[in-house]
C-alpha atoms as a PDB file:
ATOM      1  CA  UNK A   1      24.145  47.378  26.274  1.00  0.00           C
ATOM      2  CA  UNK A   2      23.640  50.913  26.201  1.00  0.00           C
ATOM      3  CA  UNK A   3      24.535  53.049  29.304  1.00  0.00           C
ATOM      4  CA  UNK A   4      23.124  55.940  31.087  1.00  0.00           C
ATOM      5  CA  UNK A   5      24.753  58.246  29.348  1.00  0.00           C
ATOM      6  CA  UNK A   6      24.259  57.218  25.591  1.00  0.00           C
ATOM      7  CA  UNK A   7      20.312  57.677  27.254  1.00  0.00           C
ATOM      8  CA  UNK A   8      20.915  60.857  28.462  1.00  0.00           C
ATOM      9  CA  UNK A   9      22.504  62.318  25.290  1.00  0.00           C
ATOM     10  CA  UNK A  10      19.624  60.843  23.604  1.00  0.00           C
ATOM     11  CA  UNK A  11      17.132  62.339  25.898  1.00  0.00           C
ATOM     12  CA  UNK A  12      17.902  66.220  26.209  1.00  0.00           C
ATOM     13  CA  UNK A  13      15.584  66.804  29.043  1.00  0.00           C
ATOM     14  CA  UNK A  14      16.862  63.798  30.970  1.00  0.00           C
ATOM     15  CA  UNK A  15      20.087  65.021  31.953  1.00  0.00           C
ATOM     16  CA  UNK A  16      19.480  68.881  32.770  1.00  0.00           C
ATOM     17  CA  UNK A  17      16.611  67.301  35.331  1.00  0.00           C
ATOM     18  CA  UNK A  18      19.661  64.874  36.848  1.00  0.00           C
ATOM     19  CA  UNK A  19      19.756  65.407  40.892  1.00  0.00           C
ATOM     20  CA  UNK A  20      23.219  66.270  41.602  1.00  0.00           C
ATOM     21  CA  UNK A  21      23.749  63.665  44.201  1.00  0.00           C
ATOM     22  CA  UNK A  22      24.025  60.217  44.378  1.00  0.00           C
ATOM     23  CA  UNK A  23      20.997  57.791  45.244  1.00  0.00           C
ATOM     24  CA  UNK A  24      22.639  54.873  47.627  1.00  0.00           C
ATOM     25  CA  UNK A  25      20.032  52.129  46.560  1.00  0.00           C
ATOM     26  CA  UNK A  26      20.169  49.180  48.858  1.00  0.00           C
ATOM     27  CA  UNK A  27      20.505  46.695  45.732  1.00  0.00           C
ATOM     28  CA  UNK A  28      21.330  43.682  47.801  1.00  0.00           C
ATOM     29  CA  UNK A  29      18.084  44.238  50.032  1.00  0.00           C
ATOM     30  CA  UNK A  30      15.724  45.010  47.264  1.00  0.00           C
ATOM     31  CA  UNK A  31      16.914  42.084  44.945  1.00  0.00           C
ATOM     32  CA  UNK A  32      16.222  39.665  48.544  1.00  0.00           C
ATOM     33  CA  UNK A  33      12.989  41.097  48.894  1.00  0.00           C
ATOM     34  CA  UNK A  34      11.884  40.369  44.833  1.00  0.00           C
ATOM     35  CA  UNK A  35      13.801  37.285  44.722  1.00  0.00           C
ATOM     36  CA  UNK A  36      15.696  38.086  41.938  1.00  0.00           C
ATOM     37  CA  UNK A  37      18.854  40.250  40.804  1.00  0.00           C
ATOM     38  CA  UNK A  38      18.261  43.488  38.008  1.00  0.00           C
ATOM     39  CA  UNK A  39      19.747  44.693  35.222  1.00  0.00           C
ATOM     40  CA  UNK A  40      22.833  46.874  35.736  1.00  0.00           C
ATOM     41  CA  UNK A  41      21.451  49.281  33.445  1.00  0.00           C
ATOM     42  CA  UNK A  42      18.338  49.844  35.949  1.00  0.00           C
ATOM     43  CA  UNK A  43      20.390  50.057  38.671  1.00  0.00           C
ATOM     44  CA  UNK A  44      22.451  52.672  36.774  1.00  0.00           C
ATOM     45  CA  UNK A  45      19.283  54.560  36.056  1.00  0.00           C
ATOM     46  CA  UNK A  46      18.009  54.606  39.564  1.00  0.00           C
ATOM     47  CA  UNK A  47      21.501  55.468  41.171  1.00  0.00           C
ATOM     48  CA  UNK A  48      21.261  58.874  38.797  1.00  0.00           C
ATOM     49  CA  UNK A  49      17.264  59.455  38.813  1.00  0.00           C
ATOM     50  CA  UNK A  50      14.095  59.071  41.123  1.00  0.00           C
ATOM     51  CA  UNK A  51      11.127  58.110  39.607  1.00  0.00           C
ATOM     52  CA  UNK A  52      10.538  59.969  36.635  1.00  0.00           C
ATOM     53  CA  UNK A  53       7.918  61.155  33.568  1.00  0.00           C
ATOM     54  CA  UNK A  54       8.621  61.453  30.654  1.00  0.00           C
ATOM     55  CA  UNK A  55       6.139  63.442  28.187  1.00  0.00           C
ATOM     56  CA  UNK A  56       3.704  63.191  30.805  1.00  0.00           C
ATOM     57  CA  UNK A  57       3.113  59.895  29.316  1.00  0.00           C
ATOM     58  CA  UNK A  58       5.704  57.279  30.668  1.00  0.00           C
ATOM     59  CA  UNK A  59       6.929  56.648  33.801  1.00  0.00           C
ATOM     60  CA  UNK A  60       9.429  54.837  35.144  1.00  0.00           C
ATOM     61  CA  UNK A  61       9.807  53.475  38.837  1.00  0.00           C
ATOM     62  CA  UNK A  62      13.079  53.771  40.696  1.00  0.00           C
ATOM     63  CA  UNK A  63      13.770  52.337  44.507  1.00  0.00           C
ATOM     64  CA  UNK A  64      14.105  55.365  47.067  1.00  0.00           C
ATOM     65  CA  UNK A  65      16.769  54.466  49.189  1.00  0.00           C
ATOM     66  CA  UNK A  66      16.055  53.598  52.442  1.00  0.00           C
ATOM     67  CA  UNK A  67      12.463  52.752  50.816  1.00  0.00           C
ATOM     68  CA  UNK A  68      13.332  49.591  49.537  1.00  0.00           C
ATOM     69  CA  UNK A  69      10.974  47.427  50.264  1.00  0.00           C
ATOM     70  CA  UNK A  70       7.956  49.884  49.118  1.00  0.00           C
ATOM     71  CA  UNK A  71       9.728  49.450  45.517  1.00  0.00           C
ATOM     72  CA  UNK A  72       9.236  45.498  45.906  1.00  0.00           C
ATOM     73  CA  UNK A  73       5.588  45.759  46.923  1.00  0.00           C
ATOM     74  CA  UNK A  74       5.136  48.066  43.671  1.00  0.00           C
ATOM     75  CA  UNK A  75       6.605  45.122  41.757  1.00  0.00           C
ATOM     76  CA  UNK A  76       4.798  42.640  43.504  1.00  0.00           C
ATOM     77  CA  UNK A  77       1.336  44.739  43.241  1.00  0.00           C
ATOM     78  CA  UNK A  78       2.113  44.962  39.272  1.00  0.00           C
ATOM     79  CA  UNK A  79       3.021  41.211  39.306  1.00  0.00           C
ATOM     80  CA  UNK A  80      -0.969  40.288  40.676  1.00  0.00           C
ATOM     81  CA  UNK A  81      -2.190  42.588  37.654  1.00  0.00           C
ATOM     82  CA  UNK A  82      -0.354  40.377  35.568  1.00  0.00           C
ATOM     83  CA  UNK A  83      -0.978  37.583  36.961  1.00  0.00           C
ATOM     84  CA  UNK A  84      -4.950  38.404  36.561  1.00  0.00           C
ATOM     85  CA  UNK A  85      -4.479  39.433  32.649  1.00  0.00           C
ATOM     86  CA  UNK A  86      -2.687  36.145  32.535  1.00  0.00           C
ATOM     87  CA  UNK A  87      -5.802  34.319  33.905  1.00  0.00           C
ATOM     88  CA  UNK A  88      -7.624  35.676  30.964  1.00  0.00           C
ATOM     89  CA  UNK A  89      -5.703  34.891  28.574  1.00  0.00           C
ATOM     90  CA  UNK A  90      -4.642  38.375  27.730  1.00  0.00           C
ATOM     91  CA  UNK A  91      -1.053  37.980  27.936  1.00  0.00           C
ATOM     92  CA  UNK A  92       0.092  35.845  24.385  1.00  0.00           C
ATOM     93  CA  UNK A  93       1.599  33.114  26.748  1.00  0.00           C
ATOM     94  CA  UNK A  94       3.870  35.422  28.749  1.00  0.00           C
ATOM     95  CA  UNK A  95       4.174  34.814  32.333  1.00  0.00           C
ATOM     96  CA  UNK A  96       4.638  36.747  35.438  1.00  0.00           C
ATOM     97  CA  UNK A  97       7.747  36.619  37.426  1.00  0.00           C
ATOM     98  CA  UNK A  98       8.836  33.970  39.319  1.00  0.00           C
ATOM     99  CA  UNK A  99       7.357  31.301  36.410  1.00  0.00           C
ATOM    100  CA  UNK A 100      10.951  30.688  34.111  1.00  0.00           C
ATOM    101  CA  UNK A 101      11.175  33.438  31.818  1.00  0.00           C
ATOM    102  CA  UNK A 102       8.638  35.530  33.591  1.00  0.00           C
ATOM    103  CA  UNK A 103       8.065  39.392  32.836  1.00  0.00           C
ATOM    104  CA  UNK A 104       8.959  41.571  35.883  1.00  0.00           C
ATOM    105  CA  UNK A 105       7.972  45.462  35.554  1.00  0.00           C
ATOM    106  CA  UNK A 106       9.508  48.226  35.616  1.00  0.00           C
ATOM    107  CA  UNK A 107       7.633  51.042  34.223  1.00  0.00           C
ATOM    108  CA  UNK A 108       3.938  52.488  32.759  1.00  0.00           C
ATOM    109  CA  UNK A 109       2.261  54.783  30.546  1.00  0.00           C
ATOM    110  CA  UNK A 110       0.012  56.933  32.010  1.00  0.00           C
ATOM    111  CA  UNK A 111      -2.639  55.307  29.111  1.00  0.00           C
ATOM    112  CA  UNK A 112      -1.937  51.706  30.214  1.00  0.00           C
ATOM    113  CA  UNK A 113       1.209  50.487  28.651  1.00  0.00           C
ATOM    114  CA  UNK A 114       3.370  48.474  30.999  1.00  0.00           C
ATOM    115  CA  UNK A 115       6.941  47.821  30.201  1.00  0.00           C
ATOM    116  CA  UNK A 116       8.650  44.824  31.448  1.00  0.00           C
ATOM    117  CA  UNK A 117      11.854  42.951  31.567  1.00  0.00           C
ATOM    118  CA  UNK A 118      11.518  39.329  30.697  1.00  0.00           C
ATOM    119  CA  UNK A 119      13.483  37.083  33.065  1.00  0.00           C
ATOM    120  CA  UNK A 120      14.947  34.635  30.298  1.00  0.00           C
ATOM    121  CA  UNK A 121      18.178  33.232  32.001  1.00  0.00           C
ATOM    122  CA  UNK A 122      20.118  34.139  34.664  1.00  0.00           C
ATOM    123  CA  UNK A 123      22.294  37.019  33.510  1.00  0.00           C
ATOM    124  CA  UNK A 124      20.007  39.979  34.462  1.00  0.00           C
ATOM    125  CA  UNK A 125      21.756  42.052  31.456  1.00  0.00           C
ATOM    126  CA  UNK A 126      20.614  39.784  28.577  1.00  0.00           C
ATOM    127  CA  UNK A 127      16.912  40.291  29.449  1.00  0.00           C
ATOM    128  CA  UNK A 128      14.676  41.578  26.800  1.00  0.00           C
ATOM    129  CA  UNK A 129      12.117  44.414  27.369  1.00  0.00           C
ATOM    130  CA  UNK A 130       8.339  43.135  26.856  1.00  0.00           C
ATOM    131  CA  UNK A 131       5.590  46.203  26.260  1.00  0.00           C
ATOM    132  CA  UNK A 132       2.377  45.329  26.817  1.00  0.00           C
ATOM    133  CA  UNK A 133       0.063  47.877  25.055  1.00  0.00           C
ATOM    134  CA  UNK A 134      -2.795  49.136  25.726  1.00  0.00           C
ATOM    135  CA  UNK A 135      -4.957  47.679  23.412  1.00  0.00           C
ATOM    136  CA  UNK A 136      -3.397  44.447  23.730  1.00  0.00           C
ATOM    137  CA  UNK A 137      -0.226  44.405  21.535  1.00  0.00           C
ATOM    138  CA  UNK A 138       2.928  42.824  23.092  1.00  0.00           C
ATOM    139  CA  UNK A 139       6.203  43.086  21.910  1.00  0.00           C
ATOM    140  CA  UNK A 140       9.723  42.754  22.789  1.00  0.00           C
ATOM    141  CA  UNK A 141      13.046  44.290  22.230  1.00  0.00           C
ATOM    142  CA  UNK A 142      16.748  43.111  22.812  1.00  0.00           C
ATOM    143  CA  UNK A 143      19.275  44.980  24.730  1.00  0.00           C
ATOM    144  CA  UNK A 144      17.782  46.476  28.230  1.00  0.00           C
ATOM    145  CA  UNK A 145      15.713  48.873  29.768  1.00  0.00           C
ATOM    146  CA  UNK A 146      18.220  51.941  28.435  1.00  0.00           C
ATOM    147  CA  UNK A 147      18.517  50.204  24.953  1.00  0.00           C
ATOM    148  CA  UNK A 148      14.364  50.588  24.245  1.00  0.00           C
ATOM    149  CA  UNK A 149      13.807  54.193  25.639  1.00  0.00           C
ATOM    150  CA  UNK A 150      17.025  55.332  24.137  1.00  0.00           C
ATOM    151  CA  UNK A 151      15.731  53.077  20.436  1.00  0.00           C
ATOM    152  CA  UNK A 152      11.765  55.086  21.171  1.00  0.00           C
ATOM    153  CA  UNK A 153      12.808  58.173  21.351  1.00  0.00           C
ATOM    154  CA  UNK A 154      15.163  58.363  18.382  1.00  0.00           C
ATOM    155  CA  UNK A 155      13.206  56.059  16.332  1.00  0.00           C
ATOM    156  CA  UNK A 156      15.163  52.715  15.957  1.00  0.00           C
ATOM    157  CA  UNK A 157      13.457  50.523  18.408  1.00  0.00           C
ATOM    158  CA  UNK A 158       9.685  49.003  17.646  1.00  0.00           C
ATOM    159  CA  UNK A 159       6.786  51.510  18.674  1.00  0.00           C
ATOM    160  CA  UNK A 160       3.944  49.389  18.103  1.00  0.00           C
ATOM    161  CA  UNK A 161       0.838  51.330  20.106  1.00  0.00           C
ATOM    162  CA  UNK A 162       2.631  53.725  21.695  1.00  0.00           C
ATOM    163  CA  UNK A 163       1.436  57.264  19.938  1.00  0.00           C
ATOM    164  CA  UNK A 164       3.128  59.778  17.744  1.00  0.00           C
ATOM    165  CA  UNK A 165       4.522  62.813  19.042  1.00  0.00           C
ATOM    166  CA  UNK A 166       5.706  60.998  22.675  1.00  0.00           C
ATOM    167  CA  UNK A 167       8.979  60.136  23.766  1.00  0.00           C
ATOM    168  CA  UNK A 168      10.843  62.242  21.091  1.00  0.00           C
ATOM    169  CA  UNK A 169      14.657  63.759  21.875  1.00  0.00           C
ATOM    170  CA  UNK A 170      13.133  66.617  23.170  1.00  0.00           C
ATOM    171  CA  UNK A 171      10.725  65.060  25.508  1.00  0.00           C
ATOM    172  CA  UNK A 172       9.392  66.704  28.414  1.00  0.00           C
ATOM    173  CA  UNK A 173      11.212  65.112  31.924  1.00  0.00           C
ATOM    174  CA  UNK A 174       9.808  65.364  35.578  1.00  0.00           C
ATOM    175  CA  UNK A 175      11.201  63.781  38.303  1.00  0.00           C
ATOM    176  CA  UNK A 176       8.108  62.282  40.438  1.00  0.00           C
ATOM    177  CA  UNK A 177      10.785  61.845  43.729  1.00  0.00           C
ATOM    178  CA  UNK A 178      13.258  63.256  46.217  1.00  0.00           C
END
């Protein structure tokens, strides 16, 4: 599993954007309120970074401490939307979180991608990454939340739908949070 700052190296814009502090992320709160524990690598991510764009094109949610709980009702609020594409059939038999297995999310393009982690097992750091594009690809790839963006943007991890000339090394990076 990559870390942070195999991303970051990977990412040029990522880490000259990096707030100089700390986030304290109540981890134990937020994975009570969603029922469920997440990936280190996240929690990694959201420790160094608010939310954040990337290319004007994908974002990804972090927890603002103290602000817990608004996190979880983002996740939950994604979870119904999946939950309704899953009613029609749109989602090649994956599930939404809590079903066994089920896709939890954790980020969006701004042209309708979502980007999941599937829940298969109990180790939080073995779950895959499920994309859901736009015009109605899924796939999934091994090793983590870090492992795909790092694997997008330099070219070794499965693009499907997303479009040329996003999510390259020098990618564009602006943080959407205190």
């Amino acid at each position: 599993m990559l870390n942070l700052s195999d991303l970051e190296s990977t990412m040029q814009g990522l880490r000259a954007v990096r707030p100089a502090a700390a986030r304290r992320v109540d981890w134990p709160a937020l994975e009570r309120s969603l029922g469920v524990g997440l990936p280190a690598d996240f929690k990694e991510f959201a420790e160094a970074y608010p939310p954040v764009e990337i290319d004007e094109f994908l974002r990804i949610w972090s927890p603002a401490p103290g602000r817990e709980e608004e996190y979880a009702e983002g996740v939950r609020y994604g979870l119904d939307i999946l939950r309704d594409l899953q009613e029609s059939g749109d989602t090649e038999d994956y599930t939404a979180y809590p079903a066994p297995g089920g896709l939890l999310p954790w980020g969006e393009s701004l042209e309708g991608d979502v980007f999941y982690w599937r829940t298969a097992g109990p180790d939080p750091q073995r779950w895959p990454v499920v994309a859901s594009g736009r015009n109605g690809a899924w796939w999934e790839c091994a090793g983590g939340m870090l492992a795909f963006l790092a694997g997008v943007v330099d070219g070794t991890t499965e693009r499907s739908e997303l479009p040329d000339g996003v999510l390259g090394p020098a990618a564009s990076v602006v943080l959407l949070g205190p």
